[in-house]
Every structure is written in C-alpha cells, then in structure tokens.
C-alpha atoms as a PDB file:
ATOM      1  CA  UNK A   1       0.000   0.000   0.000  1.00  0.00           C
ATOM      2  CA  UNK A   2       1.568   3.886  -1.008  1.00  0.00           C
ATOM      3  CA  UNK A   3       2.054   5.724   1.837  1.00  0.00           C
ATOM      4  CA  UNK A   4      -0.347   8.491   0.024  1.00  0.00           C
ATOM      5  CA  UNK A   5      -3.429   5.938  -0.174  1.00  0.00           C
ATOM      6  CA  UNK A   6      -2.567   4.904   4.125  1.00  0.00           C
ATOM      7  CA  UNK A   7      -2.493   8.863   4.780  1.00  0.00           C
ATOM      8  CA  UNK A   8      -6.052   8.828   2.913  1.00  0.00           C
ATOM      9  CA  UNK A   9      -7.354   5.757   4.416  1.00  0.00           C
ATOM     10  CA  UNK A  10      -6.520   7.134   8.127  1.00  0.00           C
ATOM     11  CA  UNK A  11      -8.257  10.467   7.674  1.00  0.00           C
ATOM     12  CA  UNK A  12     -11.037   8.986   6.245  1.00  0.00           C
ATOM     13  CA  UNK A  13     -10.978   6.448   8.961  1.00  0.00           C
ATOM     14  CA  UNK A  14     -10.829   9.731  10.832  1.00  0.00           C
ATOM     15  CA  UNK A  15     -13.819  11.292   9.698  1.00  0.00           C
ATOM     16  CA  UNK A  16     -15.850   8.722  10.002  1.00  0.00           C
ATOM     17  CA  UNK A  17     -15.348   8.017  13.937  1.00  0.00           C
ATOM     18  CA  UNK A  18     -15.801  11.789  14.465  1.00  0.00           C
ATOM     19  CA  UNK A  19     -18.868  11.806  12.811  1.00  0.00           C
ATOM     20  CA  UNK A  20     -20.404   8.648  13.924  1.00  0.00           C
ATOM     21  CA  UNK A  21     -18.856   9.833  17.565  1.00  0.00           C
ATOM     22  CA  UNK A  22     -20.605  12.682  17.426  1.00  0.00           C
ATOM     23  CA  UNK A  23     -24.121  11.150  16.080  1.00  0.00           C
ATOM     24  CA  UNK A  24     -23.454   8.792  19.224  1.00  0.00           C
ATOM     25  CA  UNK A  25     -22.877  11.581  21.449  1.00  0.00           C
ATOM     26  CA  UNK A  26     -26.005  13.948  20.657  1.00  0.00           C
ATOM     27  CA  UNK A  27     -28.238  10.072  21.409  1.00  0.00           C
ATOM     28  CA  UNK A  28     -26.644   8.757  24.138  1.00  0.00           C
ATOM     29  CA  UNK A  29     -23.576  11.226  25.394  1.00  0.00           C
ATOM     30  CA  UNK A  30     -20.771   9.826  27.391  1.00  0.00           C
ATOM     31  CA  UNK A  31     -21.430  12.767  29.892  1.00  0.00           C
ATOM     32  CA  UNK A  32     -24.198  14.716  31.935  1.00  0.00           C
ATOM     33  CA  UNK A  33     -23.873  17.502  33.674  1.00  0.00           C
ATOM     34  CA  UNK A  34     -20.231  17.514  33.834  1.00  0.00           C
ATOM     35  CA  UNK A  35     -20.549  13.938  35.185  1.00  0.00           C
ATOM     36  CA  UNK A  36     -20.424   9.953  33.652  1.00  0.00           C
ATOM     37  CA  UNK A  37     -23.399   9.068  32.390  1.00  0.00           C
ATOM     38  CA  UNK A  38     -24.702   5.307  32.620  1.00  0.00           C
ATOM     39  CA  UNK A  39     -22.946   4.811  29.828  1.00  0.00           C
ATOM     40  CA  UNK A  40     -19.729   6.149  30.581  1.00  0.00           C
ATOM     41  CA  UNK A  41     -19.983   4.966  33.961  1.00  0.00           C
ATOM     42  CA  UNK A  42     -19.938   0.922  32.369  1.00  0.00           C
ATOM     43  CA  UNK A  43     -17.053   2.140  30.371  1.00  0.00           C
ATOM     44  CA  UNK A  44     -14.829   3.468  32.751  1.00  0.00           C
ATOM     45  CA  UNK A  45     -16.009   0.692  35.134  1.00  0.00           C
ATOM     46  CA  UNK A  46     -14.582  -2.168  32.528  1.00  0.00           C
ATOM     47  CA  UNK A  47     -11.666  -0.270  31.896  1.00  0.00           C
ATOM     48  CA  UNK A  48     -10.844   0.058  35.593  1.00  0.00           C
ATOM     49  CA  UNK A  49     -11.387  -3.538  35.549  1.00  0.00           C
ATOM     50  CA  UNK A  50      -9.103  -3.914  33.233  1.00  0.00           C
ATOM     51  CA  UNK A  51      -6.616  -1.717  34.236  1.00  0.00           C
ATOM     52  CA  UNK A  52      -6.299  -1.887  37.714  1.00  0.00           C
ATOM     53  CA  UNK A  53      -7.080  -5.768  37.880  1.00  0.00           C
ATOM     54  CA  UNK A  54      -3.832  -6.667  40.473  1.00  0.00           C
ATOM     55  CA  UNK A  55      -4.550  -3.691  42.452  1.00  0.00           C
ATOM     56  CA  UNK A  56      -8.434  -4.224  43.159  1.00  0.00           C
ATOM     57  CA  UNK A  57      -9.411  -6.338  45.747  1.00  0.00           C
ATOM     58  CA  UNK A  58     -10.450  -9.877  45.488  1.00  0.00           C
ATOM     59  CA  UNK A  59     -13.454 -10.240  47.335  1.00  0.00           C
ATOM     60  CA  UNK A  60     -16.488  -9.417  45.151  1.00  0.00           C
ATOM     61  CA  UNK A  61     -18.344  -6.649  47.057  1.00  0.00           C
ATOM     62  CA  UNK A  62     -14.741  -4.564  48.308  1.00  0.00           C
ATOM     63  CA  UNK A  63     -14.195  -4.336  44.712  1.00  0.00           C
ATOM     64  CA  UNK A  64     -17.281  -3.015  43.306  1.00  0.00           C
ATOM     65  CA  UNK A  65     -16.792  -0.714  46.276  1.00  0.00           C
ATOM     66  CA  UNK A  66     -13.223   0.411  45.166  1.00  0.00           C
ATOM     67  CA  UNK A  67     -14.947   0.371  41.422  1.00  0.00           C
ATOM     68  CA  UNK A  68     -17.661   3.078  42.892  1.00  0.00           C
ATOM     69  CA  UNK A  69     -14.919   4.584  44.888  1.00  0.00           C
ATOM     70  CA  UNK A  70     -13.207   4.938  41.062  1.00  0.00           C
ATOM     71  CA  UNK A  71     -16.177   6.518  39.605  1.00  0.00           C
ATOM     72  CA  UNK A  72     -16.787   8.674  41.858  1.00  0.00           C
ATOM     73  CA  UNK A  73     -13.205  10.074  41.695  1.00  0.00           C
ATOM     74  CA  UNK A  74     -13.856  10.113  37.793  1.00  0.00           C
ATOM     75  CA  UNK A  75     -16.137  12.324  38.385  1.00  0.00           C
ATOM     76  CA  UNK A  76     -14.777  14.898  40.730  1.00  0.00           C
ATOM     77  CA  UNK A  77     -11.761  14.794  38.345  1.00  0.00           C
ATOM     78  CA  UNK A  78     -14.043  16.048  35.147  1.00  0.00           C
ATOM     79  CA  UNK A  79     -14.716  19.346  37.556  1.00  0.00           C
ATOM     80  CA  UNK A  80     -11.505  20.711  36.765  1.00  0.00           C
ATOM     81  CA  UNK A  81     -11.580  19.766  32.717  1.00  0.00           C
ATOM     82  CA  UNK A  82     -12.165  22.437  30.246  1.00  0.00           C
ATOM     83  CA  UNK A  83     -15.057  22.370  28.441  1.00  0.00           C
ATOM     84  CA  UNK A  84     -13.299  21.678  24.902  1.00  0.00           C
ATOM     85  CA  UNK A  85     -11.927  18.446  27.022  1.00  0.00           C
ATOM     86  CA  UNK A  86     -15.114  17.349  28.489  1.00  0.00           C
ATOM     87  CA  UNK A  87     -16.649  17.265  24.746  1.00  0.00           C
ATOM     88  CA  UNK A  88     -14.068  15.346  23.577  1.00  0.00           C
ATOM     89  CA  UNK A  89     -14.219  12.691  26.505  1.00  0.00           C
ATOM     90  CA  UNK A  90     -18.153  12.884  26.133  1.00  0.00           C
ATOM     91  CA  UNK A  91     -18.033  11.906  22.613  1.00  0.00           C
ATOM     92  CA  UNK A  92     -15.249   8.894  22.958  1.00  0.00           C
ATOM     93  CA  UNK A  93     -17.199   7.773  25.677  1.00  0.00           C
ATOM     94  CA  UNK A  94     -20.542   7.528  24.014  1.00  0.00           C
ATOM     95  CA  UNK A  95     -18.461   6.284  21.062  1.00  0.00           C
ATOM     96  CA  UNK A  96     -17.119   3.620  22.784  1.00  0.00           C
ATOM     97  CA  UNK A  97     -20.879   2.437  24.671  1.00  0.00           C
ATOM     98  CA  UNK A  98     -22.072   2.323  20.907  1.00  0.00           C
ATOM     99  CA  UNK A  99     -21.911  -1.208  19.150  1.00  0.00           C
ATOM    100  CA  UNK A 100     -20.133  -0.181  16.507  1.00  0.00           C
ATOM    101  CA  UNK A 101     -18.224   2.544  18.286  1.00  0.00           C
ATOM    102  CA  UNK A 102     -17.069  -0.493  21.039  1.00  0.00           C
ATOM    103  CA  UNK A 103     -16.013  -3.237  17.794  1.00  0.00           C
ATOM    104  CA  UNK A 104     -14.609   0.029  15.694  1.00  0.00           C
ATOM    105  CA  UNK A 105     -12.942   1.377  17.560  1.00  0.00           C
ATOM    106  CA  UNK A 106     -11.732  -0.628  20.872  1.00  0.00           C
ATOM    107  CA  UNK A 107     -12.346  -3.684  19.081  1.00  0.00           C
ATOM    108  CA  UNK A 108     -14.132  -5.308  21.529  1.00  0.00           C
ATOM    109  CA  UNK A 109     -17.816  -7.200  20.907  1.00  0.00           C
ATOM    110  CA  UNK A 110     -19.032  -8.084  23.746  1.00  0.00           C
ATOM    111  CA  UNK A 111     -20.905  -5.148  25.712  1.00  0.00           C
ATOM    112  CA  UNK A 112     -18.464  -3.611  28.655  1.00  0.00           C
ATOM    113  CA  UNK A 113     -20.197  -5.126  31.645  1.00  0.00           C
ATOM    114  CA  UNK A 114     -20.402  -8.647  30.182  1.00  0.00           C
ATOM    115  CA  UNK A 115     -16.710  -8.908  28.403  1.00  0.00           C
ATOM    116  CA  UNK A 116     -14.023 -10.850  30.350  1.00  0.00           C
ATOM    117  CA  UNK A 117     -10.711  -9.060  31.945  1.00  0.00           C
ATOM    118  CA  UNK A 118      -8.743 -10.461  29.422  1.00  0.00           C
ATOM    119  CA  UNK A 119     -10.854  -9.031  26.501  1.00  0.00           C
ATOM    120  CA  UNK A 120     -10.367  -5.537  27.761  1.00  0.00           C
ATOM    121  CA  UNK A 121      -7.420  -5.979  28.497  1.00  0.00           C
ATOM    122  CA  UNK A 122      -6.346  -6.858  25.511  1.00  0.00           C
ATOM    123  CA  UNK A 123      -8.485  -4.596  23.344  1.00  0.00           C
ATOM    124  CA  UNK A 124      -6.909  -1.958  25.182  1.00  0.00           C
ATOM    125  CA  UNK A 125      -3.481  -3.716  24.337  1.00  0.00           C
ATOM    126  CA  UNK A 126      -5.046  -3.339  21.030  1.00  0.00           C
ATOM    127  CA  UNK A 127      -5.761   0.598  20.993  1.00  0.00           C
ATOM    128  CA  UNK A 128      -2.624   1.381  22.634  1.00  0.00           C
ATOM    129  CA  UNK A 129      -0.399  -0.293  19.991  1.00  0.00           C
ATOM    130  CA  UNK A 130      -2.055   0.712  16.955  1.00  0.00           C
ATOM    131  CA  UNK A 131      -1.341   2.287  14.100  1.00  0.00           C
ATOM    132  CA  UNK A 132      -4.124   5.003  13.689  1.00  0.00           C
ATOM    133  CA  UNK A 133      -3.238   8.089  16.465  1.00  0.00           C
ATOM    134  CA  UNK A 134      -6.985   7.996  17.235  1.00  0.00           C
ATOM    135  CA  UNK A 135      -7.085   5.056  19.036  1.00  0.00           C
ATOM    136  CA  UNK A 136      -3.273   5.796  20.654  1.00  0.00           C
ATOM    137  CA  UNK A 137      -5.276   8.723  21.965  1.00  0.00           C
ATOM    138  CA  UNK A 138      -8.692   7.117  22.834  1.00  0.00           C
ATOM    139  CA  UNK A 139      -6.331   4.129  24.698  1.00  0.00           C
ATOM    140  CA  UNK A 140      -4.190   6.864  26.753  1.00  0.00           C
ATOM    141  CA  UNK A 141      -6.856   8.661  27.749  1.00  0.00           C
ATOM    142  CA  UNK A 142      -9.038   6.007  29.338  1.00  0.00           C
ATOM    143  CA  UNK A 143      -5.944   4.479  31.396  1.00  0.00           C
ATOM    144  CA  UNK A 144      -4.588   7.803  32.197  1.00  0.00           C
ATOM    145  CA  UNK A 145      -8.033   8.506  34.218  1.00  0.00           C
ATOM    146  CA  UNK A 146      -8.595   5.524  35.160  1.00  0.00           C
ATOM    147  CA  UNK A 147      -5.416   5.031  37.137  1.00  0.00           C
ATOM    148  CA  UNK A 148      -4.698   8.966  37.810  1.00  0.00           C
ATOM    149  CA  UNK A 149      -8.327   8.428  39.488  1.00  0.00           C
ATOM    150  CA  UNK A 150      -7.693   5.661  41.539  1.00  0.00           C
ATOM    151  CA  UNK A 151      -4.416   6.266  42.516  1.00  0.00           C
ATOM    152  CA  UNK A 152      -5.053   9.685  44.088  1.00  0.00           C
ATOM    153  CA  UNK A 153      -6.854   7.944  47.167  1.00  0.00           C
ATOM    154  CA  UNK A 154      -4.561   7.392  49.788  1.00  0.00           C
ATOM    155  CA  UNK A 155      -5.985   4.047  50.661  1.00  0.00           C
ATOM    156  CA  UNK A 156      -4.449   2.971  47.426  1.00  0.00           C
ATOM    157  CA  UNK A 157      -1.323   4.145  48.501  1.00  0.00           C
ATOM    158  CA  UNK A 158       0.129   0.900  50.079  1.00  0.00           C
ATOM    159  CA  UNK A 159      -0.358  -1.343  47.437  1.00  0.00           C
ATOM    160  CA  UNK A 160       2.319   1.120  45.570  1.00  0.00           C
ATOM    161  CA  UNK A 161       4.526   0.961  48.624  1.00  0.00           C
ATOM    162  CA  UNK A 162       4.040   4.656  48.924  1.00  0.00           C
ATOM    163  CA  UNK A 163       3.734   6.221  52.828  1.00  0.00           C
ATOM    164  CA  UNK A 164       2.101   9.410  51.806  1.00  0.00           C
ATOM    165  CA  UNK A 165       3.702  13.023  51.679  1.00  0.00           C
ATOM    166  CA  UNK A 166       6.320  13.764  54.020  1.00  0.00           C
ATOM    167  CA  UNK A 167       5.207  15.734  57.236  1.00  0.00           C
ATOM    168  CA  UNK A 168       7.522  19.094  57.203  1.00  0.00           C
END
C-alpha cells in the first residue's frame, strides 16, 4: 500500500469516527452535567477492571466498592476539565458504549459489563499499539483517568509501597 493511499485511508478512517462519535454523542452522550453518564460509567467501570485488575481487591463486594470509589473520583476529576476536554471525553465515551463505536474502535464485541478481563485488556493492548493516532489517543486517555483516578486515594497508597507526603 503507497504511503499516500494509508495517509487517505486514516483520515477517512478519521472522519468517520468523528462523525459517527458525534451522532453517538447527541443520542446517548458519554457525559451529563459535567458527570459519567450510565454509559460512561460501564465504560470506565470495565476499563478500571481492566486496568487496575492486580490492584483491586479480590473479594467481590470490596471491589465493586473500590470500582464506585473509582467513579466517583472520575467524576470529581471532570470538575476541573475544560469544556473543549469534556466534549471530547463525552463523545469517545458515548463512542465507545455504541456497538459499533465499542467493535470500531476498541475492538471489543461483547458489551463492557459482560466482556471478560482479558478481553479488555487486551483490546486496550489493542488501541494502545495501533497504528491510527486515534485510538493511541482514545487508549491513553481512558488508562490515564482511570489510574490517575484511583491512585489519588490514599488508601491505594500501600499497594504502591508509597507512605504518603512527608510531614515538614
């Protein structure tokens, strides 16, 4: 393939996921209010699954606390976004909760809530080692949240081995 007819292919590629993102976005938006949606709130709940899955606990109902704990820190985190980012993040989420969106562009096809760890993780394995910057971008966005988000609670700081600031 000429490099001229891949540089054509990705910005079609490129048009199309901004368009059908933003089709997505004006039925079912990633955000509301300022806050996750239902539908961004499965996302980011699979992709915390996914992402954190060492770090969470075991035991069924501490983790789908530390999962709520996650969201909830999601949220207080898209306070201090700009609104140019929270449109963005609003339309890859309800991208990404879209069929198509979720096998175009993460390449997963089961729903969120019902795929398997391993399919997210390696979907995102997927998006983060592809070719088209879109889903470089898409990938590094939802793990740089997701962890940024959970790793700002201090009772997440021991399982890093970290103590906590220094008392001067």
């Amino acid at each position: 393939m000429q490099r001229r007819t891949l540089l054509k292919l990705g910005a079609a590629s490129a048009a199309v996921l901004l368009v059908a993102g933003g089709t997505a976005a004006l039925l079912q938006p990633g955000l509301e209010g300022g806050t996750l949606s239902t539908s961004g709130r499965e996302v980011f709940s699979a992709v915390g699954r996914a992402v954190l899955d060492k770090t969470l606990p075991a035991d069924d109902g501490a983790r789908q606390i530390a999962l709520n704990g996650l969201l909830s820190r999601v949220d207080a985190l898209l306070l201090s976004l700009p609104p140019h980012a929270l449109a963005e993040l609003s339309q890859l989420l309800a991208l990404l909760a879209s069929a198509a969106g979720r096998r175009t562009l993460a390449g997963l096809s089961q729903p969120w809530p019902e795929a398997s760890v391993a399919d997210i993780q390696l979907a995102l394995q997927d998006m983060r080692l592809s070719r088209l910057a879109l889903r470089q971008q898409a990938y590094a966005a939802l793990h740089e949240i997701t962890a940024g988000a959970y790793f700002s609670d201090p009772a997440s700081w021991p399982l890093l081995g970290y103590p906590g600031p220094l008392k001067i």
